[in-house]
Protein backbone atom coordinates (compact mmCIF):
# COMPACT_ATOMS: atom_id res chain seq x y z
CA UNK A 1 -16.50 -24.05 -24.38
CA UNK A 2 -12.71 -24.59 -23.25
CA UNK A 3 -11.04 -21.68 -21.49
CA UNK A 4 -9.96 -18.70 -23.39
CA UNK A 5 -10.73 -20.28 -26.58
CA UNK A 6 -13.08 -17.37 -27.34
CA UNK A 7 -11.19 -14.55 -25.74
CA UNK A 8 -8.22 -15.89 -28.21
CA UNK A 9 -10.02 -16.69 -31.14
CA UNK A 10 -11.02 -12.71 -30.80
CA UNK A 11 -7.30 -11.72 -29.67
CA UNK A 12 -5.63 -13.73 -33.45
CA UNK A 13 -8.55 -11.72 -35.27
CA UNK A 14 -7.61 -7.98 -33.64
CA UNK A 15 -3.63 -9.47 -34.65
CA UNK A 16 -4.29 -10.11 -38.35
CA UNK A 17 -5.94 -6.56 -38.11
CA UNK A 18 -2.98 -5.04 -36.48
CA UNK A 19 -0.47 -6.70 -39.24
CA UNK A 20 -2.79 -5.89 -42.12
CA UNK A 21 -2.44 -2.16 -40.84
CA UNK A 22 1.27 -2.51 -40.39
CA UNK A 23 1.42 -4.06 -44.07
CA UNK A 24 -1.19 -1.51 -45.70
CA UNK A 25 1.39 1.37 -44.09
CA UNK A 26 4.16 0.37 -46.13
CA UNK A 27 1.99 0.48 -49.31
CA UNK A 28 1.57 3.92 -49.13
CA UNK A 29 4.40 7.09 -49.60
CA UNK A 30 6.59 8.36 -46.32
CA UNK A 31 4.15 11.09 -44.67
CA UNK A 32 1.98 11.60 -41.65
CA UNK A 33 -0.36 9.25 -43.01
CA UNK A 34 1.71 6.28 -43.01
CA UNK A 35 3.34 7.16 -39.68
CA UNK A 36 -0.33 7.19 -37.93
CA UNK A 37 -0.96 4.18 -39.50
CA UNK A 38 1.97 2.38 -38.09
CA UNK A 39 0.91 4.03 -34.59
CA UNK A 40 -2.27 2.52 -35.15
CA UNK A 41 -0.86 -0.80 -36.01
CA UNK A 42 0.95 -0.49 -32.46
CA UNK A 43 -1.65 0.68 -30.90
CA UNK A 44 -4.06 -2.34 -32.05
CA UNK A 45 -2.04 -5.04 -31.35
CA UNK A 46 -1.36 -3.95 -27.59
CA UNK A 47 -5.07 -3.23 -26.99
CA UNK A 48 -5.83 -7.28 -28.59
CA UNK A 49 -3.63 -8.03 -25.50
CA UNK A 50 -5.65 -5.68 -23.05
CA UNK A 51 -9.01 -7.52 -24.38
CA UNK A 52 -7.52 -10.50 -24.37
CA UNK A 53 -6.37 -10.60 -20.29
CA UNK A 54 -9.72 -8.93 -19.61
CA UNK A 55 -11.78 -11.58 -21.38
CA UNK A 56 -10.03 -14.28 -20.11
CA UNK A 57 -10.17 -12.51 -16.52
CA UNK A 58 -13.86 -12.34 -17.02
CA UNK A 59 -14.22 -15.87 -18.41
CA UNK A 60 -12.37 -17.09 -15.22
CA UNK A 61 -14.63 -15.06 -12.62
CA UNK A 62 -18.05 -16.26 -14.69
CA UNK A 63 -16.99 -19.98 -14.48
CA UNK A 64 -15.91 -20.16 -10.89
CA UNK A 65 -19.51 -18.22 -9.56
CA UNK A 66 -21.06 -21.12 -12.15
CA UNK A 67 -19.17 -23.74 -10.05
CA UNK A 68 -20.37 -22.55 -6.74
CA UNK A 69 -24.02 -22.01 -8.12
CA UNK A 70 -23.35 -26.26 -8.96
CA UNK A 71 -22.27 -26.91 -5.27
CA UNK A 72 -22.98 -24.05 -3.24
CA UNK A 73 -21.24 -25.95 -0.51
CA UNK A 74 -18.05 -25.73 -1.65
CA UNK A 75 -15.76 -22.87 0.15
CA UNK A 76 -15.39 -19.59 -2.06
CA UNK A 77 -11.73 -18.40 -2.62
CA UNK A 78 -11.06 -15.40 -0.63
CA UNK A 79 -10.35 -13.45 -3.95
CA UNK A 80 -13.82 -14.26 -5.06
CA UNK A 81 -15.67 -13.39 -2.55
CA UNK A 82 -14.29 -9.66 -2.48
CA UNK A 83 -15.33 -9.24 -5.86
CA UNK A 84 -17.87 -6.46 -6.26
CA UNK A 85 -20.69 -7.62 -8.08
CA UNK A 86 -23.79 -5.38 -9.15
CA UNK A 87 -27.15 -7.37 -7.72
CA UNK A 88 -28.75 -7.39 -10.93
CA UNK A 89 -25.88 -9.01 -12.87
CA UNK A 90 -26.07 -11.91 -10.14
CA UNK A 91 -29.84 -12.35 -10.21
CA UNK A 92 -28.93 -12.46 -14.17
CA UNK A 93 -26.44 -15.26 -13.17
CA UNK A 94 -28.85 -17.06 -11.37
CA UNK A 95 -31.62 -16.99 -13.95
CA UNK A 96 -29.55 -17.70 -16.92
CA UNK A 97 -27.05 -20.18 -15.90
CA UNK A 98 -23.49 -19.82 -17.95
CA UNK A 99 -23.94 -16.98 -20.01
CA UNK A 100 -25.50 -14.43 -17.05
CA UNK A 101 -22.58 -15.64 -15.18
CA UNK A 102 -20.22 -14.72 -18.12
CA UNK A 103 -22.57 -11.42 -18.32
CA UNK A 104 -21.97 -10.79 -14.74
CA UNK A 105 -18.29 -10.64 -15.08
CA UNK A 106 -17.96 -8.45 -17.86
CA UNK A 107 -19.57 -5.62 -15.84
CA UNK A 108 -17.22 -6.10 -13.48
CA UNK A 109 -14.25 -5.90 -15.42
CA UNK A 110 -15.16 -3.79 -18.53
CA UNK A 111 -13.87 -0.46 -17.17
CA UNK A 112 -10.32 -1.96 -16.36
CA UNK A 113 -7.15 -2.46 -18.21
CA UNK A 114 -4.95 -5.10 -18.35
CA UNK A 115 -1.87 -3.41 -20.04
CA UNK A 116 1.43 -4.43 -17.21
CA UNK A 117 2.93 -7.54 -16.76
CA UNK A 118 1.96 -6.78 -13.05
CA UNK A 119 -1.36 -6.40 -13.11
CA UNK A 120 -1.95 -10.04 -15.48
CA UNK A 121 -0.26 -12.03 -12.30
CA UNK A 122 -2.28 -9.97 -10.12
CA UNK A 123 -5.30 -10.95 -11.66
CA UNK A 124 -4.59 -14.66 -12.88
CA UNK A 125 -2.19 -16.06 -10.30
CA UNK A 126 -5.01 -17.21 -8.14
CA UNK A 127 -5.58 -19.85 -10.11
CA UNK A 128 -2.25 -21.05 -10.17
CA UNK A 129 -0.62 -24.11 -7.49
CA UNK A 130 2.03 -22.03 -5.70
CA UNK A 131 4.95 -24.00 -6.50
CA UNK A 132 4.16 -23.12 -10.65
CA UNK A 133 3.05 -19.45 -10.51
CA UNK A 134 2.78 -17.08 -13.25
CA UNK A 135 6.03 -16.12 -14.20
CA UNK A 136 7.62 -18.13 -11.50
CA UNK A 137 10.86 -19.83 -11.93
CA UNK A 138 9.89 -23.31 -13.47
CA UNK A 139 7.29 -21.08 -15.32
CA UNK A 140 9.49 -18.88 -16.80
CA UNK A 141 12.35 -21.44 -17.60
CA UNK A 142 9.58 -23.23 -20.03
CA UNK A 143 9.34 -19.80 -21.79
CA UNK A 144 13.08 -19.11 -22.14
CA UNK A 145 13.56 -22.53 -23.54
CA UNK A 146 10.51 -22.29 -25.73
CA UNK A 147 10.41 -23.20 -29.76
CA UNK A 148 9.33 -19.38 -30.36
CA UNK A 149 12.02 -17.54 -27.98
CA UNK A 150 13.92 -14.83 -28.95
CA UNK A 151 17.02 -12.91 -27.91
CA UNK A 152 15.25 -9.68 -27.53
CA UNK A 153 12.82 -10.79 -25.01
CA UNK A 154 15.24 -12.78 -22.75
CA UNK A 155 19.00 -11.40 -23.46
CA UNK A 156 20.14 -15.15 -23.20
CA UNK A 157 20.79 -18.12 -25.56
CA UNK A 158 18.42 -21.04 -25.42
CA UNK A 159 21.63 -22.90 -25.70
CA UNK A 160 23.89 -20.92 -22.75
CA UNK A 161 20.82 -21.07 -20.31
CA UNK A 162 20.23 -24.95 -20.50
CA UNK A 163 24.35 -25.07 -19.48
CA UNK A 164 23.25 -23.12 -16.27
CA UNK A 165 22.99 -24.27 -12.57
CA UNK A 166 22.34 -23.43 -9.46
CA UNK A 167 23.16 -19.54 -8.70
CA UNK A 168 24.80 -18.84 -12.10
CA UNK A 169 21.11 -20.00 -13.27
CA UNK A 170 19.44 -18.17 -10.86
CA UNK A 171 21.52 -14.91 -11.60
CA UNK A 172 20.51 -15.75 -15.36
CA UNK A 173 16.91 -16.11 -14.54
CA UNK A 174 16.34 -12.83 -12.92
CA UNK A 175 18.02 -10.69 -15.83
CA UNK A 176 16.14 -12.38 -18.36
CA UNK A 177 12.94 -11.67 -16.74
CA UNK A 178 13.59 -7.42 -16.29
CA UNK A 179 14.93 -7.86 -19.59
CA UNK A 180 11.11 -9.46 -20.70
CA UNK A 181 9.45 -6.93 -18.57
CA UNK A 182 11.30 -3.94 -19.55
CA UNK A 183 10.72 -4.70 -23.40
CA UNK A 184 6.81 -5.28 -22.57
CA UNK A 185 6.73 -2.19 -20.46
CA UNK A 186 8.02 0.07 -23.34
CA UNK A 187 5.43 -1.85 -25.39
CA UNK A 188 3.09 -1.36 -23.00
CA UNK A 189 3.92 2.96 -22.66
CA UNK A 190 4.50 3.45 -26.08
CA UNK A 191 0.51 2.50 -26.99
CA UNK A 192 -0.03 5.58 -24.27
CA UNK A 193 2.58 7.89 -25.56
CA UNK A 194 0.43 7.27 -28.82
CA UNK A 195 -3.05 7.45 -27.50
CA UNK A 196 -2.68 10.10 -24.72
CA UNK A 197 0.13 12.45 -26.37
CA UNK A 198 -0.84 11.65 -30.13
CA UNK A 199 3.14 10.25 -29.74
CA UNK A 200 4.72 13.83 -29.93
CA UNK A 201 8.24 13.45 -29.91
CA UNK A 202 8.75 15.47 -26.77
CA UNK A 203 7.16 13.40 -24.71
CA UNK A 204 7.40 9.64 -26.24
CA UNK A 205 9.79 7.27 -25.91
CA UNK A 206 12.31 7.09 -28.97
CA UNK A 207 9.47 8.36 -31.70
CA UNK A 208 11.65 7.17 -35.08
CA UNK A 209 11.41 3.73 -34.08
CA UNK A 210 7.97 3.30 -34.71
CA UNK A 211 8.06 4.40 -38.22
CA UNK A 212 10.74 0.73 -38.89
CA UNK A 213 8.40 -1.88 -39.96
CA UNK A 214 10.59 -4.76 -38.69
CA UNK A 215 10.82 -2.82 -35.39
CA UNK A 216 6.86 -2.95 -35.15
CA UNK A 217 6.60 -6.26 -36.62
CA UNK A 218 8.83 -7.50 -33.75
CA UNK A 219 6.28 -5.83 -30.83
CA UNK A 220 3.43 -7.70 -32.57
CA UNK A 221 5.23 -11.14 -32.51
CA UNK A 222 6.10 -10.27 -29.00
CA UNK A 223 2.69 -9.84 -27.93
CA UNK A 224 1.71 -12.94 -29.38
CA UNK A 225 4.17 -14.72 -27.89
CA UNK A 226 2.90 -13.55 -24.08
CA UNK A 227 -0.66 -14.46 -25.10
CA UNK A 228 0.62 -17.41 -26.35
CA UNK A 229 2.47 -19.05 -23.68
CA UNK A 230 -0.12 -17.77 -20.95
CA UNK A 231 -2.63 -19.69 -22.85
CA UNK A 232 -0.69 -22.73 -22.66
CA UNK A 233 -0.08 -22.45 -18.77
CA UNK A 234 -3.54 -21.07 -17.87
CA UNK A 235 -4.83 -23.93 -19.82
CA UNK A 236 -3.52 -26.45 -17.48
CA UNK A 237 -3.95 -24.42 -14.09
CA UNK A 238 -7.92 -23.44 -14.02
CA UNK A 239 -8.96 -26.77 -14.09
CA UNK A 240 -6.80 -27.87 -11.37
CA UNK A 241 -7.62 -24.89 -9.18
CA UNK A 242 -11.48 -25.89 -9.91
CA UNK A 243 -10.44 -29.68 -8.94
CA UNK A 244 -8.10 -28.23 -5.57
CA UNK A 245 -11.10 -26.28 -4.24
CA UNK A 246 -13.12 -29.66 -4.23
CA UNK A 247 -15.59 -29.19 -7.27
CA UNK A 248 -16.74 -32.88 -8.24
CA UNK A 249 -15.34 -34.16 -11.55
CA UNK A 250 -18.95 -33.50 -13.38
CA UNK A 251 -18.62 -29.51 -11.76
CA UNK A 252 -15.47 -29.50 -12.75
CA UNK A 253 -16.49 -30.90 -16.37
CA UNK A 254 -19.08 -28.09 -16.22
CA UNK A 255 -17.03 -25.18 -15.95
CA UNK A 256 -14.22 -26.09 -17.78
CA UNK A 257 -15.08 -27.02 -20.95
């Protein structure tokens, strides 16, 4: 099966959810109820992104251990070999091919969250050349000047940043990039505020802009859009990072589809 094609198949399903939530609110009268539905709606659509990173993380880890069960010659990344595994879930691996492998990962990343922009390049920039990393500057140029951009995630005009060059570009690059991470940070805490506070207003960040729907509607795009264009990137680097350890074509074949 292609990379991440299940762990997004399963991240659009939890997105519908979180928009069918967010559309069910708005059916009902002003209240509680429809407030802690909206929360929920939040709250959803961050945690398809959590799943999403750490089935996709997972996925990644079970198809490189398949690889080097193919050619057990091959030199293990670094990263891979410090990887904790428990023994049974590799004697699992060994016995059952792709799917102990894929079993093998998940207990090693089931009790961890994915929910910072940090913590995704941690985890998946391994696998990228280092001239095209995650969020990197030819990375990130792609997304700025993508079909599906929007103001609110960059602060700058499709249109103004292609006019760039050299430092006035660079200068560009680097605000646009807090600005993304800032908006997916407050994303990112506001899905606490609501699960480890119950969002009291106290202690959350700016509690009456949850209960807008376009506001909400806007953080589910958003997230989408991340998953989205990490897909497309990923999609291309794990099968050259197979290829660049020196996996065979048929390994590589193996693994990566």
């Amino acid at each position: 099966m292609p990379i991440t094609t299940t762990a997004k198949k399963h991240f659009d399903e939890d997105l519908t959810r979180s928009r069918a939530l967010l559309e069910h609110a708005f059916a009902i009268p002003e209240g509680t109820l429809r407030d802690d539905i909206i929360r929920s709606s939040w709250m959803l659509a961050v945690g398809a992104a959590d799943a999403f990173f750490c089935d996709a993380y997972a996925d990644a880890v079970a198809r490189c251990l398949q690889a080097k069960h193919i050619q057990p010659a091959i030199e293990t990344s670094k990263r891979l070999l410090s990887l904790k595994i428990p023994v049974a879930a590799v004697i699992r691996g060994v016995a059952t091919g792709s799917w102990g492998w894929r079993m093998a990962a998940r207990d090693l990343i089931e009790n961890e969250s994915v929910l910072d922009l940090e913590t995704v390049r941690k985890h998946f920039n391994q696998y990228f050349c280092d001239t095209d990393k995650l969020f990197g500057a030819n990375s990130f140029d792609s997304w700025i000047l993508h079909r599906d951009w929007k103001h609110r995630l960059f602060g700058v005009t499709k249109t103004d940043y292609r006019r760039l060059t050299g430092k006035a570009k660079d200068k560009a690059r680097k605000e646009s990039k807090k600005k993304f991470e800032d908006r997916f940070r407050y994303v990112f805490q506001r899905r606490h505020d609501c699960i480890h506070n119950c969002d009291r207003a106290k202690v959350s960040l700016n509690r009456l802009h949850i209960k807008n729907q376009t506001s909400v509607s806007c953080v589910i795009e958003d997230i989408e859009f991340l998953v989205a264009r990490f897909t497309d990137e990923y999609q291309n680097a794990f099968p050259k990072y197979i290829k660049d350890l020196g996996y065979n074509g048929t390994t590589k074949s193996r693994v990566c589809q």
